[in-house]
Protein backbone atom coordinates (compact mmCIF):
# COMPACT_ATOMS: atom_id res chain seq x y z
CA UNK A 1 94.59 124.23 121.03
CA UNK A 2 97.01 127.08 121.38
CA UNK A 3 99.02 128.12 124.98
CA UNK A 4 96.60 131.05 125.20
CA UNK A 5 93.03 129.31 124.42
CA UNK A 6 94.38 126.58 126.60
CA UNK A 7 94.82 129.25 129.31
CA UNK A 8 92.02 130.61 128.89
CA UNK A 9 89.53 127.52 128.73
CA UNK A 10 89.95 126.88 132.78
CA UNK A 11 88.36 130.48 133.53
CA UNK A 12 85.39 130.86 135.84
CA UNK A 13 83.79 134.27 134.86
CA UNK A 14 81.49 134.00 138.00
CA UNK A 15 84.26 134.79 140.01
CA UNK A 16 85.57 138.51 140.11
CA UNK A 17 89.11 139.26 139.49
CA UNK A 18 91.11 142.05 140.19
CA UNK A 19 92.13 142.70 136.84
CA UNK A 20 89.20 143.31 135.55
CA UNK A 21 87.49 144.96 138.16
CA UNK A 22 89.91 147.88 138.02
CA UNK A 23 88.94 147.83 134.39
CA UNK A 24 85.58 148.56 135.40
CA UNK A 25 86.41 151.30 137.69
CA UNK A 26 88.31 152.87 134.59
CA UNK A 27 84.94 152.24 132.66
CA UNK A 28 86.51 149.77 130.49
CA UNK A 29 84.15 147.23 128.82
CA UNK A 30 86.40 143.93 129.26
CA UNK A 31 84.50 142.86 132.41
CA UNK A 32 81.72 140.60 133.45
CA UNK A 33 78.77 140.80 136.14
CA UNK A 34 80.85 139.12 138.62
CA UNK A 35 83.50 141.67 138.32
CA UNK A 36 80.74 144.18 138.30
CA UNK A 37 79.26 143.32 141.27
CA UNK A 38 82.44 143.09 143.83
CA UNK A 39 83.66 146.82 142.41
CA UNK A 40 79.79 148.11 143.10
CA UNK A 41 80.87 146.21 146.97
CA UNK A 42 83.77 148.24 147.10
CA UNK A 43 82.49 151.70 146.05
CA UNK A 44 79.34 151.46 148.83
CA UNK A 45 82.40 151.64 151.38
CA UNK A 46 84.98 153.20 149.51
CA UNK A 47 83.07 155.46 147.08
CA UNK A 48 85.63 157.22 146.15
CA UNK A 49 88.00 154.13 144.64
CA UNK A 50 87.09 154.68 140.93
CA UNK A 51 88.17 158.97 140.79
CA UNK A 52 91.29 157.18 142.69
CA UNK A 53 91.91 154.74 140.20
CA UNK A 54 92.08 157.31 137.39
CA UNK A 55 94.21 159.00 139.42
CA UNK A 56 96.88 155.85 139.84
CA UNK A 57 96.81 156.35 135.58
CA UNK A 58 97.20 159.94 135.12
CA UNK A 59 100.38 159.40 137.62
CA UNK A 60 101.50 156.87 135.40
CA UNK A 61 101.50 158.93 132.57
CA UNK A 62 102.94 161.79 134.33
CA UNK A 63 105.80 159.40 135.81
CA UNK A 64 106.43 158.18 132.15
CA UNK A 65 106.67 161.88 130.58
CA UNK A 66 108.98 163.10 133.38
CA UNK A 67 111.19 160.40 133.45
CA UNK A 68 111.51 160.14 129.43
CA UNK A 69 112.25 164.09 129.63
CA UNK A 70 115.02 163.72 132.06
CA UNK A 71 116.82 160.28 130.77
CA UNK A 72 117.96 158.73 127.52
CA UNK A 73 116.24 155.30 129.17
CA UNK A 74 114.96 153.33 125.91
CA UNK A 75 113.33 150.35 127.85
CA UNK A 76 110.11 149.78 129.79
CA UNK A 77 109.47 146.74 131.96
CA UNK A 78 106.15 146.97 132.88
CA UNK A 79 105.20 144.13 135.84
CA UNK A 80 101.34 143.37 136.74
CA UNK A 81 100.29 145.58 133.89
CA UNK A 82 96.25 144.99 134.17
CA UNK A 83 94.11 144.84 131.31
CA UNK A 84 94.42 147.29 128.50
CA UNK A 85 92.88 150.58 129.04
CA UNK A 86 93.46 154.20 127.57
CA UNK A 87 96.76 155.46 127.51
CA UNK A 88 98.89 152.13 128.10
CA UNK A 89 102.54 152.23 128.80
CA UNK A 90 103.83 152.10 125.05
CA UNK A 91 101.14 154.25 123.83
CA UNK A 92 102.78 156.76 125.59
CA UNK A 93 106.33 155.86 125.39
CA UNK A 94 106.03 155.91 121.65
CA UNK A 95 104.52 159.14 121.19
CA UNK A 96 108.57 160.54 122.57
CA UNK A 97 110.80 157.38 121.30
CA UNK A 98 108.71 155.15 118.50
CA UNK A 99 111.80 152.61 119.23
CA UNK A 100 111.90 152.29 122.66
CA UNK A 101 111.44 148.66 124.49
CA UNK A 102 108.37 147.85 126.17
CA UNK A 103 107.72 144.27 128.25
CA UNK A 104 104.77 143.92 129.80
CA UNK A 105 104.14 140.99 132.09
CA UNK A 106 101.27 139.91 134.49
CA UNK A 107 100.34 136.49 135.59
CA UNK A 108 96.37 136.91 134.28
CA UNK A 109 95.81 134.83 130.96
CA UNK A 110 93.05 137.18 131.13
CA UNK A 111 95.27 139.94 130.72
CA UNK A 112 97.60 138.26 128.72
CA UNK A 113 94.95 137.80 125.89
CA UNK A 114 94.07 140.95 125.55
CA UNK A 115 97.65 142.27 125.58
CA UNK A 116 99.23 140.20 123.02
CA UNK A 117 95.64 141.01 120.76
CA UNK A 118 96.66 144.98 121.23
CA UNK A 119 100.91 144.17 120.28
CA UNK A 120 100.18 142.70 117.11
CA UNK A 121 99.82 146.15 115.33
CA UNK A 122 103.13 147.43 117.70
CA UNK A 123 106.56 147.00 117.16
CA UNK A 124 109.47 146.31 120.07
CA UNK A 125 106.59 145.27 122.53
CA UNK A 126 106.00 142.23 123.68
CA UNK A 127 103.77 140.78 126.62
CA UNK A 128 104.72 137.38 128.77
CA UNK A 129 103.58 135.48 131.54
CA UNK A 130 105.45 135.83 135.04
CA UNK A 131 104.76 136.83 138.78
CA UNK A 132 106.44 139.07 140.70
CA UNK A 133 106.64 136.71 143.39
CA UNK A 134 109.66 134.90 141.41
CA UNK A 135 111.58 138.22 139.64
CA UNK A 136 114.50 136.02 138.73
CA UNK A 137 112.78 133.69 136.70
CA UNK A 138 110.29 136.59 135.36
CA UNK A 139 113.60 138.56 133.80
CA UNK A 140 114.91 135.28 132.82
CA UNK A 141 111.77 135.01 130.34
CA UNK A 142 113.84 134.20 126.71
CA UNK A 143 110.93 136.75 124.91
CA UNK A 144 111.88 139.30 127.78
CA UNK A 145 115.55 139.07 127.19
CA UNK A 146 115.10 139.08 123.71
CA UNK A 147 113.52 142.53 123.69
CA UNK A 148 114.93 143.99 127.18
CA UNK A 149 118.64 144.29 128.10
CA UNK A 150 119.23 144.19 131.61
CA UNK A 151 122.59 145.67 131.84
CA UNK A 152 121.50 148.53 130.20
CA UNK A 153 119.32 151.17 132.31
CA UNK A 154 115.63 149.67 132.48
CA UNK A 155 112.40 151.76 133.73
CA UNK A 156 110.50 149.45 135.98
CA UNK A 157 106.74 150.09 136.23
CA UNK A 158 104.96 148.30 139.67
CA UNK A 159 102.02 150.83 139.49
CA UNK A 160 99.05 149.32 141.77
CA UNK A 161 100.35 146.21 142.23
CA UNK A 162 102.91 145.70 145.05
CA UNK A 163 99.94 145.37 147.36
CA UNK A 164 99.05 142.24 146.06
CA UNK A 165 102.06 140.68 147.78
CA UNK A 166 101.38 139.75 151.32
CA UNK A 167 104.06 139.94 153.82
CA UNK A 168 104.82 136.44 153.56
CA UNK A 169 105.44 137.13 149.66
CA UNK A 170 108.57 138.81 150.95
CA UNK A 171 107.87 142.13 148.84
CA UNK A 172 111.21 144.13 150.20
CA UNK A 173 113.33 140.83 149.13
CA UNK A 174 111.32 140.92 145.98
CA UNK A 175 112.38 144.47 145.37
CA UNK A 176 116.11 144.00 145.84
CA UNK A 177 116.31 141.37 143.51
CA UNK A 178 114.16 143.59 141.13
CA UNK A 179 117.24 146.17 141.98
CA UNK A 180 120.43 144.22 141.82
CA UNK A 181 119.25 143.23 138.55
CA UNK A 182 118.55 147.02 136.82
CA UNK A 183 121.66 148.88 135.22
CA UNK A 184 123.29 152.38 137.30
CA UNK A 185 120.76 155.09 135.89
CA UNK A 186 117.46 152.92 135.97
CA UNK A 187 114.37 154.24 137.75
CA UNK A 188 111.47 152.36 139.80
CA UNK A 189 108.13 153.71 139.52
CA UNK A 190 105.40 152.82 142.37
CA UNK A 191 102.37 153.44 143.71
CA UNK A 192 100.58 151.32 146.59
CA UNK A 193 97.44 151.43 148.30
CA UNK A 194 97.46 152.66 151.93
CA UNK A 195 95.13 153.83 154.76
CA UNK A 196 96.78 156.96 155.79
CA UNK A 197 92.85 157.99 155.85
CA UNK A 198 89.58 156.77 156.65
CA UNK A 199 91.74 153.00 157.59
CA UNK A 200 88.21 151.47 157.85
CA UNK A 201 86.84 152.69 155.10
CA UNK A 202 89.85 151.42 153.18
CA UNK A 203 90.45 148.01 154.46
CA UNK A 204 86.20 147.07 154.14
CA UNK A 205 87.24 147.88 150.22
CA UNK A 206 90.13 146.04 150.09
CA UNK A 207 88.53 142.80 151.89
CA UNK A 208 86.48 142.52 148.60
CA UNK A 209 89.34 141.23 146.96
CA UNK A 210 89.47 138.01 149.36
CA UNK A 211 86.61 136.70 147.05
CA UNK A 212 88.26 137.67 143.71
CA UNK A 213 91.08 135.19 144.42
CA UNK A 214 93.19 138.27 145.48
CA UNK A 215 94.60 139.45 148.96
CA UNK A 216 95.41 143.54 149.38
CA UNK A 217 97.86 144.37 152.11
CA UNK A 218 97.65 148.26 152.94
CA UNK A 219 100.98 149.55 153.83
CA UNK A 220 102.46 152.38 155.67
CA UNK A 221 104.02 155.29 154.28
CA UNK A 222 107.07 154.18 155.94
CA UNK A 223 106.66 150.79 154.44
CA UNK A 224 105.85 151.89 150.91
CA UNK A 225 109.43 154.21 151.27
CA UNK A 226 111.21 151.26 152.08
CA UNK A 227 110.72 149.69 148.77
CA UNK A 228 112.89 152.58 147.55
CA UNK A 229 115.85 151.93 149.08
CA UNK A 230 118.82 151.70 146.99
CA UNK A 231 117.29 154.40 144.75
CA UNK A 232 117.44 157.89 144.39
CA UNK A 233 113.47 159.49 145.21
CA UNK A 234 113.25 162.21 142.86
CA UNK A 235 111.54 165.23 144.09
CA UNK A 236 108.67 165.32 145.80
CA UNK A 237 109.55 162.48 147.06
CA UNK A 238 106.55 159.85 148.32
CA UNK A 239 103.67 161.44 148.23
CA UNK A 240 99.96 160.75 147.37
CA UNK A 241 98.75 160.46 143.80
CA UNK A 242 97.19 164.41 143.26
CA UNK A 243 101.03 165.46 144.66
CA UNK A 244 103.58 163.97 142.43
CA UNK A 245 104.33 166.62 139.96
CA UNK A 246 100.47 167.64 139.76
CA UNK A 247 99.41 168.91 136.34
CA UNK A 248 95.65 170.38 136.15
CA UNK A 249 93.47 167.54 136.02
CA UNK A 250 95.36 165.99 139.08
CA UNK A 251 95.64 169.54 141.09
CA UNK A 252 91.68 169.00 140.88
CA UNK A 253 91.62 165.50 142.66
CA UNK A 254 87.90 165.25 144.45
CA UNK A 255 85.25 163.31 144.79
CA UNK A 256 81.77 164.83 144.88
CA UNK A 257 83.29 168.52 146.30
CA UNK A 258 85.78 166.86 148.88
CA UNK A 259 89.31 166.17 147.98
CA UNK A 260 89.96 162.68 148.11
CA UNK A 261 91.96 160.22 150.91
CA UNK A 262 94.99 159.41 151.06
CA UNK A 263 94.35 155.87 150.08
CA UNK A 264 97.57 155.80 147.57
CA UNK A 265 100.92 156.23 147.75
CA UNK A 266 103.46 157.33 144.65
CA UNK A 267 106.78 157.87 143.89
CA UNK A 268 109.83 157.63 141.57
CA UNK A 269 113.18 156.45 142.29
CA UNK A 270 116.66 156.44 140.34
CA UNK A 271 119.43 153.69 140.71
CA UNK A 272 122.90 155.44 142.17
């Protein structure tokens, strides 16, 4: 049996998982009932979580375009990357450079799967098993280091997943090793849930996740800004997902008429 069937043999499909549940909200097909089910939990109190989600990837893409425009930065370390969906990270890194560097790395065999399926048809990419909890060992991956040089300046992607981490993850000390290790002229980009708004609301959605084997922490504003010290925050600064250098489909960020909470946080940083 290979690494990745034997990964994959010890999964219980009856219980949801993140991963897969934001697939669903992206109306992605690699989902099951259970997965189903908790997202339909989380939309009858936070109804507005799936428009959000497509937000948190049209940021991503935005983030990507921007930071490609402004930098020669040929690598793309992209940590707790989800399941495939439209418009993944070297999709759109290789419409600008076809020869640019992109890691992908998430601690979901799940994920994983799916991932290394969708590389085999694309060239310097690769995707490995790590957690963020442990960023030294997850840069010290040999297939990382093989395709990404560290002392050379590195884009790294956290999008939607810092919030996993609970505070006694240590996700500021996870952060700074995640920094001392990027090259002068590297950027961060990161979004996090949040409650500015609605805090009820958003916490009764993110208690769904206790029963998909996953734990959401919503952070501050201050809190989330933290995570960028060290770095440069390019212009406009932390703000939420509509704000960061809106084009027109994010300008028009509602939900049924009403303009949707601040339940995300976004922003992108450069190493001094």
């Amino acid at each position: 049996m290979s690494d990745e069937a034997s990964e994959l043999s010890g999964i219980d499909v009856t219980v949801p998982n993140a991963a897969r549940m934001y697939n669903y909200y992206l109306g992605g097909k690699d989902n099951f009932a259970a997965d189903r089910a908790a997202a339909e939990q989380v939309f009858k109190v936070a109804p507005e979580t799936r428009e959000l989600a497509r937000q948190n990837r049209a940021f991503l893409r935005r983030a990507l375009r921007h930071v490609m425009a402004e930098s020669g930065v040929r690598q793309f370390l992209d940590i707790g990357t989800g399941l495939p969906t439209e418009g993944n990270v070297h999709e759109i890194v290789h419409t600008r450079h076809p020869r640019a560097a992109v890691a992908y790395v998430d601690n979901d065999p799940v994920v994983l799967a799916h991932a290394r399926a969708i590389l085999t048809r694309s060239p310097n990419t690769v995707a490995v098993r790590g957690d963020l909890r442990r960023p030294l060992e997850l840069l010290g991956d040999p297939e990382l280091r093989r395709l990404i040089d560290m002392s050379q300046p590195v884009v790294v992607l956290l999008v939607s997943v810092l919030h996993f981490l609970t505070e006694d993850d240590k996700p500021g000390a996870v952060i700074a090793q995640l920094r001392e290790s990027m090259a002068p002229g590297s950027y961060l980009i990161l979004s996090h849930v949040t409650a500015a708004e609605r805090a009820q609301n958003a916490q009764q959605g993110a208690d769904v996740y206790r029963n998909a084997n996953a734990s959401i922490t919503l952070r501050s504003r201050q809190q989330i800004e933290e995570y960028f010290d060290g770095f440069d925050l390019l212009s406009p600064g932390l703000v939420k997902l509509s704000e960061w250098r809106p084009d027109e489909d994010a300008m028009f960020a509602t939900y049924r008429g009403r303009e949707l909470p601040t339940w995300f946080y976004c922003g992108v940083g450069r190493l001094k």
